[in-house]
PDB file of N, CA and C in Angstrom:
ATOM      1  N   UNK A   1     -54.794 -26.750 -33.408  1.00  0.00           N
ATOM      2  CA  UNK A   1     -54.428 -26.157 -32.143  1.00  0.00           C
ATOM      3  C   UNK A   1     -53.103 -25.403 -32.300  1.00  0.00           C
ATOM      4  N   UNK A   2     -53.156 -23.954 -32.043  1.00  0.00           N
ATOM      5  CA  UNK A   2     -51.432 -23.297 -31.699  1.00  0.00           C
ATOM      6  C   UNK A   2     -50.989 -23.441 -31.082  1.00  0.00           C
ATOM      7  N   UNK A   3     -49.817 -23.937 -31.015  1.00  0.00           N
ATOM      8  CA  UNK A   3     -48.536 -23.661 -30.054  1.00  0.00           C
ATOM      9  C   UNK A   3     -48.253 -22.751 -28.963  1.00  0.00           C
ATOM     10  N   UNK A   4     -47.992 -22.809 -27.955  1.00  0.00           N
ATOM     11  CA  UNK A   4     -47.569 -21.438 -26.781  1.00  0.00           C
ATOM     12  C   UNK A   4     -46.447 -20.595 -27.499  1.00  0.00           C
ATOM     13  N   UNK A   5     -46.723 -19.313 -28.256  1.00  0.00           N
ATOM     14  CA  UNK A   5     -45.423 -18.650 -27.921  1.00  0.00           C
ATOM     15  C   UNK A   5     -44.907 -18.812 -26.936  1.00  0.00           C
ATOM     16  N   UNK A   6     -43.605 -18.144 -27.215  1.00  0.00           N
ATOM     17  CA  UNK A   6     -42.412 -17.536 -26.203  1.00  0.00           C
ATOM     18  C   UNK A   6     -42.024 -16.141 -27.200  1.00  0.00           C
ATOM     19  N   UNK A   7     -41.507 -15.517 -26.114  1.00  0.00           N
ATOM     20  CA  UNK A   7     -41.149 -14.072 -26.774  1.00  0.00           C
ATOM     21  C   UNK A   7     -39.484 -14.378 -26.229  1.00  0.00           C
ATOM     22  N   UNK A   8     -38.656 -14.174 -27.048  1.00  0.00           N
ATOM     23  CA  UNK A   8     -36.967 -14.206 -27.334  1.00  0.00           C
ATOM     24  C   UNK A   8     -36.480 -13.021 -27.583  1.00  0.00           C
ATOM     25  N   UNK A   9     -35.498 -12.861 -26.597  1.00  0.00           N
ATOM     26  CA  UNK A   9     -34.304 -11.243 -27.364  1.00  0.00           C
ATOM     27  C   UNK A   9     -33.485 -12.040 -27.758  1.00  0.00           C
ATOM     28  N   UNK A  10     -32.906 -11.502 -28.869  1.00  0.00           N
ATOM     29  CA  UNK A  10     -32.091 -12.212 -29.617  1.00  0.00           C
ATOM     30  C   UNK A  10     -31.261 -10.723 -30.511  1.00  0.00           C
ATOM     31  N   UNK A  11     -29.781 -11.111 -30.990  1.00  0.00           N
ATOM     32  CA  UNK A  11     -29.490 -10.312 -31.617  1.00  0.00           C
ATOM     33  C   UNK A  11     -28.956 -10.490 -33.262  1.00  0.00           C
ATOM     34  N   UNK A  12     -29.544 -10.280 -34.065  1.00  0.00           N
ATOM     35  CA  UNK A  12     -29.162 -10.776 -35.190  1.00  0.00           C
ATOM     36  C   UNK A  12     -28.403  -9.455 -36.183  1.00  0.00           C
ATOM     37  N   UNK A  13     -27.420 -10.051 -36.517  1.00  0.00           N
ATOM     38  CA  UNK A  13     -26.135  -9.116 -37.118  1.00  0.00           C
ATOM     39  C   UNK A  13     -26.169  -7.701 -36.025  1.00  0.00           C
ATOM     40  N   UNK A  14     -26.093  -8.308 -34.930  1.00  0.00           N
ATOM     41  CA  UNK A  14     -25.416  -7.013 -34.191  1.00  0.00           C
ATOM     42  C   UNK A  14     -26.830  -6.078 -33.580  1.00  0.00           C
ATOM     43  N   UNK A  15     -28.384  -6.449 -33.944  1.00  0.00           N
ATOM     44  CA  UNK A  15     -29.413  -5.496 -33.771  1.00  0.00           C
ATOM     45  C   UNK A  15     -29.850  -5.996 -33.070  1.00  0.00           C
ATOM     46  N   UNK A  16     -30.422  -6.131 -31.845  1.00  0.00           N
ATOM     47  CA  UNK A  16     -31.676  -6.426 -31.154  1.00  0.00           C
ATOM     48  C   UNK A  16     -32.774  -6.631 -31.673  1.00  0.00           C
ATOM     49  N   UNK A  17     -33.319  -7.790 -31.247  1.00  0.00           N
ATOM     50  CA  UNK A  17     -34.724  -8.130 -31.974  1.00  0.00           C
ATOM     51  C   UNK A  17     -35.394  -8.767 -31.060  1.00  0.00           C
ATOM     52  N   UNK A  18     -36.586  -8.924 -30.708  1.00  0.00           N
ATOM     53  CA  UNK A  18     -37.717  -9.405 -29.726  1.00  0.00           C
ATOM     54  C   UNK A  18     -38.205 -10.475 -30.741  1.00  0.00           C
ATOM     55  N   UNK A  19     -38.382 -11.744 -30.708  1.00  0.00           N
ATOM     56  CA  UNK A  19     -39.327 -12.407 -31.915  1.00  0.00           C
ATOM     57  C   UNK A  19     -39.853 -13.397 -30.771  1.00  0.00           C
ATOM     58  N   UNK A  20     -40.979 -13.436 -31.431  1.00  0.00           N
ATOM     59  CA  UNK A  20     -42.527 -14.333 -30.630  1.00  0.00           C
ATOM     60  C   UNK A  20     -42.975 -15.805 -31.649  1.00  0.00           C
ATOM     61  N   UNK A  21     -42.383 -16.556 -31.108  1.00  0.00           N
ATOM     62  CA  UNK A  21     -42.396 -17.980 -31.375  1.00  0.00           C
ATOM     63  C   UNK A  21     -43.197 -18.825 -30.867  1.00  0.00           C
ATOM     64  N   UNK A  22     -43.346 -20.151 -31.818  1.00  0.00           N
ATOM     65  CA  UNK A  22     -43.714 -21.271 -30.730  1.00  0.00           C
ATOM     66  C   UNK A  22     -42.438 -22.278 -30.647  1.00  0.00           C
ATOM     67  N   UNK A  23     -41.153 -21.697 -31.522  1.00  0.00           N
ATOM     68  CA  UNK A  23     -40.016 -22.498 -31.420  1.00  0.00           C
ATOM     69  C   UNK A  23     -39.397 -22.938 -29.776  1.00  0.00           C
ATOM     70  N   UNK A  24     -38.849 -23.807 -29.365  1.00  0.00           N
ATOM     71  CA  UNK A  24     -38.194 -23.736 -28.053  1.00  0.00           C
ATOM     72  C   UNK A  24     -36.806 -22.836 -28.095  1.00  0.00           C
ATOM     73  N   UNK A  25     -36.150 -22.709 -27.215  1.00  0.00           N
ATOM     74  CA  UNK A  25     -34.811 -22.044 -26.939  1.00  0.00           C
ATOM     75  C   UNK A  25     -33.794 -22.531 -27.618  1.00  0.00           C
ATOM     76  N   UNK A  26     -33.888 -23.592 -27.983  1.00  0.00           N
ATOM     77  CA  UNK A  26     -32.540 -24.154 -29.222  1.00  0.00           C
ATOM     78  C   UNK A  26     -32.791 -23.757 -30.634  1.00  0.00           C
ATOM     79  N   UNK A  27     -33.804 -24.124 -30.666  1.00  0.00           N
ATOM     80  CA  UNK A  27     -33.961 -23.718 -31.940  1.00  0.00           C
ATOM     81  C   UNK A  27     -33.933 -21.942 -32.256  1.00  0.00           C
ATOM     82  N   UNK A  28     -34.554 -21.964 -31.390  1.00  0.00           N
ATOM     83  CA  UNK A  28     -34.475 -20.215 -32.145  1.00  0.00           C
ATOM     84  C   UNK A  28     -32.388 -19.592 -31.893  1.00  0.00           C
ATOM     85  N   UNK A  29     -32.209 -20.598 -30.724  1.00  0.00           N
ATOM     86  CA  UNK A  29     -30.851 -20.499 -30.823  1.00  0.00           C
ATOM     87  C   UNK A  29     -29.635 -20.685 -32.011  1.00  0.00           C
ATOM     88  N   UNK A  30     -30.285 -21.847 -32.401  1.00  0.00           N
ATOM     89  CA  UNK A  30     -29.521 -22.211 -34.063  1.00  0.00           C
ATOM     90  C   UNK A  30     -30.138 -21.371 -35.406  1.00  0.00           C
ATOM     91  N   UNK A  31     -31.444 -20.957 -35.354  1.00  0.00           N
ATOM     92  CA  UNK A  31     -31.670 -19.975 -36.328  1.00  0.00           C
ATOM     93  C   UNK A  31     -30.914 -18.824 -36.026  1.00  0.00           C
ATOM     94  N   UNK A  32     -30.702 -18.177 -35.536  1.00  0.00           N
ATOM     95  CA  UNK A  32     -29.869 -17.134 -34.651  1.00  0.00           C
ATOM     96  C   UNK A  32     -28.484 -17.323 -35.424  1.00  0.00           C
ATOM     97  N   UNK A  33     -28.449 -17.849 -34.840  1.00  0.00           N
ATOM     98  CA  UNK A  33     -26.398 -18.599 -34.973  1.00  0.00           C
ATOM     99  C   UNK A  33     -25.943 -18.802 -36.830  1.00  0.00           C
ATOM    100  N   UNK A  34     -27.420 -19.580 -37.468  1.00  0.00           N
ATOM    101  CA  UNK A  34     -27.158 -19.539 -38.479  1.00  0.00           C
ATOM    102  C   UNK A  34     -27.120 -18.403 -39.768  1.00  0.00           C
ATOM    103  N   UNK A  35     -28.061 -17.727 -39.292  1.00  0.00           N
ATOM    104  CA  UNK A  35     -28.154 -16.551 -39.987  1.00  0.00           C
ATOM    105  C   UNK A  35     -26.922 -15.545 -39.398  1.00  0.00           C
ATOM    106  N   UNK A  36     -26.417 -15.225 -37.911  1.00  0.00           N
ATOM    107  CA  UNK A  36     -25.058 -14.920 -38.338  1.00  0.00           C
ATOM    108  C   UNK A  36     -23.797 -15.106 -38.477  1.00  0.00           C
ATOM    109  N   UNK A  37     -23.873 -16.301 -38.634  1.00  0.00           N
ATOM    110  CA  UNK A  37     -22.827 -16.764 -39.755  1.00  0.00           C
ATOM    111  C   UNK A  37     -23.084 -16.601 -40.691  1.00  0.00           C
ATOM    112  N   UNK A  38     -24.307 -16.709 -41.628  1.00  0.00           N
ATOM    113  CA  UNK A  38     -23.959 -16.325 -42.811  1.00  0.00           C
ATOM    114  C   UNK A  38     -24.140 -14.572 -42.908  1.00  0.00           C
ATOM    115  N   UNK A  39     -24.240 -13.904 -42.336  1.00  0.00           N
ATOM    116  CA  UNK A  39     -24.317 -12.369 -42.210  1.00  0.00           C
ATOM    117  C   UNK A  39     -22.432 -12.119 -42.294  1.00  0.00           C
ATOM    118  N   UNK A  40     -22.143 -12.486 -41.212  1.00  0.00           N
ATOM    119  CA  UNK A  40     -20.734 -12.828 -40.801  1.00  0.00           C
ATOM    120  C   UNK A  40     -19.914 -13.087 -42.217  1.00  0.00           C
ATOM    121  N   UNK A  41     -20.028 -13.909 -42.847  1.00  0.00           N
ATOM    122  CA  UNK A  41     -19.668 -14.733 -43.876  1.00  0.00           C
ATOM    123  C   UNK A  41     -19.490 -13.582 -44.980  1.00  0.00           C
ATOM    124  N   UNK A  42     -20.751 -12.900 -45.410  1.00  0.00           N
ATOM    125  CA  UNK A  42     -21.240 -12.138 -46.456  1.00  0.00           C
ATOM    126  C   UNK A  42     -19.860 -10.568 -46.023  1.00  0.00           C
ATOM    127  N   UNK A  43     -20.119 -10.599 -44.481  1.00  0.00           N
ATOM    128  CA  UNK A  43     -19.543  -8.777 -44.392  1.00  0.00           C
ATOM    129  C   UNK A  43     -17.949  -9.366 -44.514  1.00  0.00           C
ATOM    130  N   UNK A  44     -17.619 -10.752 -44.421  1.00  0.00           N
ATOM    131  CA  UNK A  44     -16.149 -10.770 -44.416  1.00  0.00           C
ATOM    132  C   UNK A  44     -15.432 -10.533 -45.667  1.00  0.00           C
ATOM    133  N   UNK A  45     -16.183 -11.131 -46.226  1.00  0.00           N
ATOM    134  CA  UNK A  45     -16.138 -11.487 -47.738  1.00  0.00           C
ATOM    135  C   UNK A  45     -16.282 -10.375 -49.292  1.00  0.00           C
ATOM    136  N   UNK A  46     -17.047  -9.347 -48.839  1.00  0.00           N
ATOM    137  CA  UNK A  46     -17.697  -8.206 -49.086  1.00  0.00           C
ATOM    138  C   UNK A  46     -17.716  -7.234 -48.788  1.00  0.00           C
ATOM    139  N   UNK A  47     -16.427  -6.531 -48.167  1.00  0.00           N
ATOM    140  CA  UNK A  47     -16.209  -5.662 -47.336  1.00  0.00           C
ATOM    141  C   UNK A  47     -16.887  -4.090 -47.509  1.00  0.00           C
ATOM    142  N   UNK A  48     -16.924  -4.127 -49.099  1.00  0.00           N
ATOM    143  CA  UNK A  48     -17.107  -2.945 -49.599  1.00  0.00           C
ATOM    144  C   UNK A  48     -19.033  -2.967 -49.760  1.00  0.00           C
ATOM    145  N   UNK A  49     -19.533  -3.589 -49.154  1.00  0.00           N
ATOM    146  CA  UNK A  49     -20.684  -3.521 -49.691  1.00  0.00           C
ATOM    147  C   UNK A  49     -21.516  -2.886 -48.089  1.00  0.00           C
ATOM    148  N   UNK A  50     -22.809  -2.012 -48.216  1.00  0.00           N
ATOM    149  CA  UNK A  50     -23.309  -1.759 -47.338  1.00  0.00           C
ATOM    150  C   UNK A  50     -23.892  -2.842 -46.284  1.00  0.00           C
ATOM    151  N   UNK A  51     -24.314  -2.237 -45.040  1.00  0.00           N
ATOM    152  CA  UNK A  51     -25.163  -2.959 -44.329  1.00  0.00           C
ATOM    153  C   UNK A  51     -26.013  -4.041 -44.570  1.00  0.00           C
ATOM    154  N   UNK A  52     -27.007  -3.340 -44.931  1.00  0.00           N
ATOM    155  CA  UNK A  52     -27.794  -3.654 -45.740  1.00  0.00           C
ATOM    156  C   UNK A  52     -28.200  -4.555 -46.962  1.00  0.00           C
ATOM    157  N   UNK A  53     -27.115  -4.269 -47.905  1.00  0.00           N
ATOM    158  CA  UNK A  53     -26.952  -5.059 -48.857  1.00  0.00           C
ATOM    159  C   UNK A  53     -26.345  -6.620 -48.208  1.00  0.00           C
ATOM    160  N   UNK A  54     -25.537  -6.379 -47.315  1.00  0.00           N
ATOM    161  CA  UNK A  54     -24.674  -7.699 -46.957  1.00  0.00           C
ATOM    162  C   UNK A  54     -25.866  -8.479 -46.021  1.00  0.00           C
ATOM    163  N   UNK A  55     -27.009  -7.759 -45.552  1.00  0.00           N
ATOM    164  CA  UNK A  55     -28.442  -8.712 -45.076  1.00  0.00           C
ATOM    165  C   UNK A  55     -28.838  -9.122 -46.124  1.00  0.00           C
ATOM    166  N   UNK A  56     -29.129  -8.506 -47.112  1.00  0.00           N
ATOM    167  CA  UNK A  56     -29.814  -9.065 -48.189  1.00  0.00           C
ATOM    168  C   UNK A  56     -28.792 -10.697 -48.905  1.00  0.00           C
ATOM    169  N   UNK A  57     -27.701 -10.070 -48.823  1.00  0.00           N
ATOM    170  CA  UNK A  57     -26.996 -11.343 -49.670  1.00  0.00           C
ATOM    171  C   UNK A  57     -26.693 -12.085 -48.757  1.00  0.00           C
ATOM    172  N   UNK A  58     -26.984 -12.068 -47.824  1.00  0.00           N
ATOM    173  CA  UNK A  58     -26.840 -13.141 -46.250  1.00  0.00           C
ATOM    174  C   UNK A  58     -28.178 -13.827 -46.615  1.00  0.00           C
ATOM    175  N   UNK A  59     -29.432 -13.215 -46.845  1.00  0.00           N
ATOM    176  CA  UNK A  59     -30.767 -13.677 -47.401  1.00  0.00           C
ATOM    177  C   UNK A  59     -30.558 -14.668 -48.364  1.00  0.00           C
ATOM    178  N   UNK A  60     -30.015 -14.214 -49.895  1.00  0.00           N
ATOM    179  CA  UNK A  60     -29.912 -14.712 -50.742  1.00  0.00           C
ATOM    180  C   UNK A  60     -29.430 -16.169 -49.917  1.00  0.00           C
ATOM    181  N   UNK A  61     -28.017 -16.526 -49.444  1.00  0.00           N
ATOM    182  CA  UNK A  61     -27.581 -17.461 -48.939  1.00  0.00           C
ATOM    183  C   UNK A  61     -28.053 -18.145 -48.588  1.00  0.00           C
ATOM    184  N   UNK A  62     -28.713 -17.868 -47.763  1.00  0.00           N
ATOM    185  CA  UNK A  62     -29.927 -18.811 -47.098  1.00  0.00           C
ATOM    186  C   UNK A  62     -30.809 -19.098 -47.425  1.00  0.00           C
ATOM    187  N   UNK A  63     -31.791 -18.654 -48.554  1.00  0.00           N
ATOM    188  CA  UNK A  63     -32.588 -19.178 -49.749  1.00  0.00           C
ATOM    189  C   UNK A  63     -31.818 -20.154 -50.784  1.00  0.00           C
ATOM    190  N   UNK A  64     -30.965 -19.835 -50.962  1.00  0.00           N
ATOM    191  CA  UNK A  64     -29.824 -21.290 -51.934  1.00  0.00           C
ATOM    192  C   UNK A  64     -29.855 -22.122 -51.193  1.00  0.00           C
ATOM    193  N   UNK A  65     -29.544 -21.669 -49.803  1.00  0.00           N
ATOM    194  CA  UNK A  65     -29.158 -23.614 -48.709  1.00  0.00           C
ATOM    195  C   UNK A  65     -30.228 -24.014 -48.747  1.00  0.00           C
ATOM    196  N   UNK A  66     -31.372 -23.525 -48.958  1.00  0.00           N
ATOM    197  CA  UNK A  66     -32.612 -24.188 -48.296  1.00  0.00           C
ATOM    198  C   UNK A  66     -33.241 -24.894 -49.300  1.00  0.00           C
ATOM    199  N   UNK A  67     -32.838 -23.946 -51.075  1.00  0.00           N
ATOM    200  CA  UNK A  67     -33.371 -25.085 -51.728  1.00  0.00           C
ATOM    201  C   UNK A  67     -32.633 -25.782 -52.752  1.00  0.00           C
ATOM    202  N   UNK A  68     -31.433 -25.828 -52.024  1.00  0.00           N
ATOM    203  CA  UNK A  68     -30.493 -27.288 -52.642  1.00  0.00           C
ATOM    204  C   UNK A  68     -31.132 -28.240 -51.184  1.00  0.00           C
ATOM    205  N   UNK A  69     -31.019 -27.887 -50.285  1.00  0.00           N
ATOM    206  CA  UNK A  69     -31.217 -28.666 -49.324  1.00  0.00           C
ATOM    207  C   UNK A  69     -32.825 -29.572 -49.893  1.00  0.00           C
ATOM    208  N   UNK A  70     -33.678 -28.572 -49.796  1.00  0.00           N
ATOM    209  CA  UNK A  70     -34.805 -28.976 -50.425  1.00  0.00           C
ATOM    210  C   UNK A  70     -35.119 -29.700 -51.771  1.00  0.00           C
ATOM    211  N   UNK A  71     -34.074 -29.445 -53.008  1.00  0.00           N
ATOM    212  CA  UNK A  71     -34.032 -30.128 -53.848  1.00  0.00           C
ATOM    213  C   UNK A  71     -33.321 -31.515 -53.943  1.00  0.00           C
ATOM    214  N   UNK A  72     -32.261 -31.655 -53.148  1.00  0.00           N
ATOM    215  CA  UNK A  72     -31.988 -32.977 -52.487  1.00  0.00           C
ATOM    216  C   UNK A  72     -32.777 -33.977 -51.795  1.00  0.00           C
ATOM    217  N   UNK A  73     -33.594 -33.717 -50.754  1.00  0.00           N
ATOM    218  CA  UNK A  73     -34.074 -34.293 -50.125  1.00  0.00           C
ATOM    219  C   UNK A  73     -35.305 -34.879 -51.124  1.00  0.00           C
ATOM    220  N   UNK A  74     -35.648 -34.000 -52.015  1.00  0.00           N
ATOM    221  CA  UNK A  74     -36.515 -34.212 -53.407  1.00  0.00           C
ATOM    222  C   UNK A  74     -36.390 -35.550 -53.893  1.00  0.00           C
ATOM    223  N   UNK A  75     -34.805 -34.873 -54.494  1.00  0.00           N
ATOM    224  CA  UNK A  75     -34.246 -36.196 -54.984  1.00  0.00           C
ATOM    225  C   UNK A  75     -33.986 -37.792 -54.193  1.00  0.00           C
ATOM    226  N   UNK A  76     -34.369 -37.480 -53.059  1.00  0.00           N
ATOM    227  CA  UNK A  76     -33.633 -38.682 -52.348  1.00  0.00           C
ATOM    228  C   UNK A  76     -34.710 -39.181 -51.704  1.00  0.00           C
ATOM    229  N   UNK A  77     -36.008 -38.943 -51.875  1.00  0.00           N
ATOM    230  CA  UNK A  77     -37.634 -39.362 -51.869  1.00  0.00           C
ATOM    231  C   UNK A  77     -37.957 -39.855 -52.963  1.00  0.00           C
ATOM    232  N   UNK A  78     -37.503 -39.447 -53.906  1.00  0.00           N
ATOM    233  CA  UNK A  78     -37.888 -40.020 -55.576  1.00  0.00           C
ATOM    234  C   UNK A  78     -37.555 -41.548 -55.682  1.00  0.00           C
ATOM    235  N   UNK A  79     -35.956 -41.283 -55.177  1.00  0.00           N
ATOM    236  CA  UNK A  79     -34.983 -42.692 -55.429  1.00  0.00           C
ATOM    237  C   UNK A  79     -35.779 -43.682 -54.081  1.00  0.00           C
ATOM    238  N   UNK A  80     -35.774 -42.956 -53.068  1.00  0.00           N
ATOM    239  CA  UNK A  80     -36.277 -43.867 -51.884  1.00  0.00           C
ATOM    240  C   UNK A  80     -37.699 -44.620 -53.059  1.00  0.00           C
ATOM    241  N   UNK A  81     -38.858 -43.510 -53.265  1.00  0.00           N
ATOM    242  CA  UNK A  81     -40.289 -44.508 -53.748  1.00  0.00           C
ATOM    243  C   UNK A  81     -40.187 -45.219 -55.088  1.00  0.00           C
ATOM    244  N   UNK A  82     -38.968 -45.160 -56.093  1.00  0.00           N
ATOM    245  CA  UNK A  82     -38.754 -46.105 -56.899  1.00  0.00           C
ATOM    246  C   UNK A  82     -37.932 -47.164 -56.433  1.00  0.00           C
ATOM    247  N   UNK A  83     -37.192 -46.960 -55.394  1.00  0.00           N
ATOM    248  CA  UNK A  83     -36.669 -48.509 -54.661  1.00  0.00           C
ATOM    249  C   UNK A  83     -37.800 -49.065 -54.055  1.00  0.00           C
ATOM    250  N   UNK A  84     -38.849 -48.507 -53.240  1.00  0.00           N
ATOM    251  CA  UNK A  84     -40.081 -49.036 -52.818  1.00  0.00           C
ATOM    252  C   UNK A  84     -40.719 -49.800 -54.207  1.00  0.00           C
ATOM    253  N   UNK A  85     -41.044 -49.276 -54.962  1.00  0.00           N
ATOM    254  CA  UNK A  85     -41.948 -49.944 -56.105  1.00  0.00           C
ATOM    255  C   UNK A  85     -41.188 -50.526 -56.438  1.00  0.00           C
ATOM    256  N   UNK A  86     -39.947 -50.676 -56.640  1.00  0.00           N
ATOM    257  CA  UNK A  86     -39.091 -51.599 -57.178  1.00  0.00           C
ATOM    258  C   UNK A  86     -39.416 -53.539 -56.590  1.00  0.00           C
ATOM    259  N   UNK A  87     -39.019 -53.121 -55.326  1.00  0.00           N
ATOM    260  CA  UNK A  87     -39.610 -53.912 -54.000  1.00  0.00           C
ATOM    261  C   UNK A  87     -40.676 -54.645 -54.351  1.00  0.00           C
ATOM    262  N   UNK A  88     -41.707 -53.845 -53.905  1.00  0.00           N
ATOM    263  CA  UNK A  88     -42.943 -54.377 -54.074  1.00  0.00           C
ATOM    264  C   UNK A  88     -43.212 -54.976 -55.576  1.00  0.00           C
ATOM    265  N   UNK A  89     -42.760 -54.821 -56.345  1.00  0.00           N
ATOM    266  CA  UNK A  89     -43.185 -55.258 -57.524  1.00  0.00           C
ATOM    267  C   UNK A  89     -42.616 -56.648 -57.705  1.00  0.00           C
ATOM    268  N   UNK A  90     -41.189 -56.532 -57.130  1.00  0.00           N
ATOM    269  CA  UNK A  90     -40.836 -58.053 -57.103  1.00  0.00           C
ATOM    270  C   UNK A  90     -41.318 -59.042 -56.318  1.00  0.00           C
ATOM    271  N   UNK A  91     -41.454 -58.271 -55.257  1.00  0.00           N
ATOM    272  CA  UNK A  91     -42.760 -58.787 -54.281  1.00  0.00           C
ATOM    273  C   UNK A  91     -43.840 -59.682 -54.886  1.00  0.00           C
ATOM    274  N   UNK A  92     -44.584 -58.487 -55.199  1.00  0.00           N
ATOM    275  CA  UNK A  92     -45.693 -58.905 -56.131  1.00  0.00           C
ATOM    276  C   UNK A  92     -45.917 -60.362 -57.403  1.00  0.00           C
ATOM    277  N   UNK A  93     -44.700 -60.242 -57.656  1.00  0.00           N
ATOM    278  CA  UNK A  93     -44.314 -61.482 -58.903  1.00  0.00           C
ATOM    279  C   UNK A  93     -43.306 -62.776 -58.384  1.00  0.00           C
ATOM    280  N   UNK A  94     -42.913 -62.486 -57.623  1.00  0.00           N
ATOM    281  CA  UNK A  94     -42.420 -63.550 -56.708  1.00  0.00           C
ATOM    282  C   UNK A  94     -43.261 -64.588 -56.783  1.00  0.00           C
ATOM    283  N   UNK A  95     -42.621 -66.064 -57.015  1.00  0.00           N
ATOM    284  CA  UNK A  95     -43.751 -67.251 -56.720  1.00  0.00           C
ATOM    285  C   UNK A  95     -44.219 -67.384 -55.198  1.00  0.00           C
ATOM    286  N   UNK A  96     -43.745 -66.889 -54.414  1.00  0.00           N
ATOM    287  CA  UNK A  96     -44.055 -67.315 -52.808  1.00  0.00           C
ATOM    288  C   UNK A  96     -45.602 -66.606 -52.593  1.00  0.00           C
ATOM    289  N   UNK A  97     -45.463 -65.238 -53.429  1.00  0.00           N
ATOM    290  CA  UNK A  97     -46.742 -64.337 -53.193  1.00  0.00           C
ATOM    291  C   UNK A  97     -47.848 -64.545 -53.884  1.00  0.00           C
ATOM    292  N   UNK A  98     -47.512 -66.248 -54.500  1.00  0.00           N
ATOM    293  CA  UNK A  98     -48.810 -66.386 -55.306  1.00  0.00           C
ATOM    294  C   UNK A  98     -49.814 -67.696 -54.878  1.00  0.00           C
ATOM    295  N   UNK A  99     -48.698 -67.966 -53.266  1.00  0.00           N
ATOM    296  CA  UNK A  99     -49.043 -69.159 -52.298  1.00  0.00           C
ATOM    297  C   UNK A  99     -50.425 -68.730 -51.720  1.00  0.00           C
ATOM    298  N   UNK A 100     -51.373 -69.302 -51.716  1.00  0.00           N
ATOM    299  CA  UNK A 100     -52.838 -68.883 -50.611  1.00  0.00           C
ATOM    300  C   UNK A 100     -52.925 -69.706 -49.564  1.00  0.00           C
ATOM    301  N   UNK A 101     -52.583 -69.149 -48.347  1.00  0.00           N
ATOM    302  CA  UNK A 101     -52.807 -70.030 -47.520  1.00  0.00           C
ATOM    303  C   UNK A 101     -54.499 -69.788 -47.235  1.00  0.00           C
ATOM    304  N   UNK A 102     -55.330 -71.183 -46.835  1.00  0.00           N
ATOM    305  CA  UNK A 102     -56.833 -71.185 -46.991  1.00  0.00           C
ATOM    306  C   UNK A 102     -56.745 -71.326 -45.162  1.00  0.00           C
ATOM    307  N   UNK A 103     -58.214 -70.528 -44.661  1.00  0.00           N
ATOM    308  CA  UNK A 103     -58.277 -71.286 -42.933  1.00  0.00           C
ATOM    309  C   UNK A 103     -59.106 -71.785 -43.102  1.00  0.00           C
TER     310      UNK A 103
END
C-alpha cells in the first residue's frame, strides 16, 4: 500500500523547489535544514568554487555521513548478534538448560 503524498515548497540552497512526498512536515523539514547546512558549510568553506560545484560537494558530504553512519550501525549489529550468540550459547551449555521439566 502507498503512502498519501503531500506536495511541500521548500527552498534548498536559496532555489525553490515543490517536492511530493509521503514524508510528514518534520521530516521533510530536517531534510531541508540538513542539506543546507551542509550546502552552507561547503560555500563557506570554498568560496572560490562555483554554484554548482559547491551542490555537488554538499552531495558528496552527505553520501560520506550516510555511509559512515551506515557502516557503523553495520558494525554495531555485528557486535550486537555475536553478543546474542554469545548468550545463547552459554545458555545453551549451562547445566540449568539441561533440566526437563516432565507434565
Amino acid at each position: 500500500m502507498e503512502h498519501q503524498k503531500t506536495t511541500y515548497e521548500v527552498q534548498l540552497a536559496g532555489i525553490p523547489l515543490r517536492l511530493k512526498t509521503s514524508h510528514d512536515q518534520a521530516t521533510v523539514d530536517r531534510l531541508v535544514e540538513m542539506v543546507n547546512e551542509k550546502v552552507q558549510m561547503v560555500t563557506s568553506e570554498q568560496s572560490s568554487l562555483s554554484f554548482q560545484q559547491c551542490l555537488l560537494l554538499a552531495s558528496l558530504h552527505l553520501a560520506e555521513d550516510f555511509l559512515k553512519t551506515n557502516k557503523s550501525a553495520l558494525l554495531e549489529l555485528e557486535a550486537i548478534e555475536t553478543q546474542a550468540k554469545s548468550i545463547l550459547s552459554d545458555l545453551e551449555s549451562s547445566p540449568i538448560s539441561r533440566i526437563r521439566v516432565d507434565s
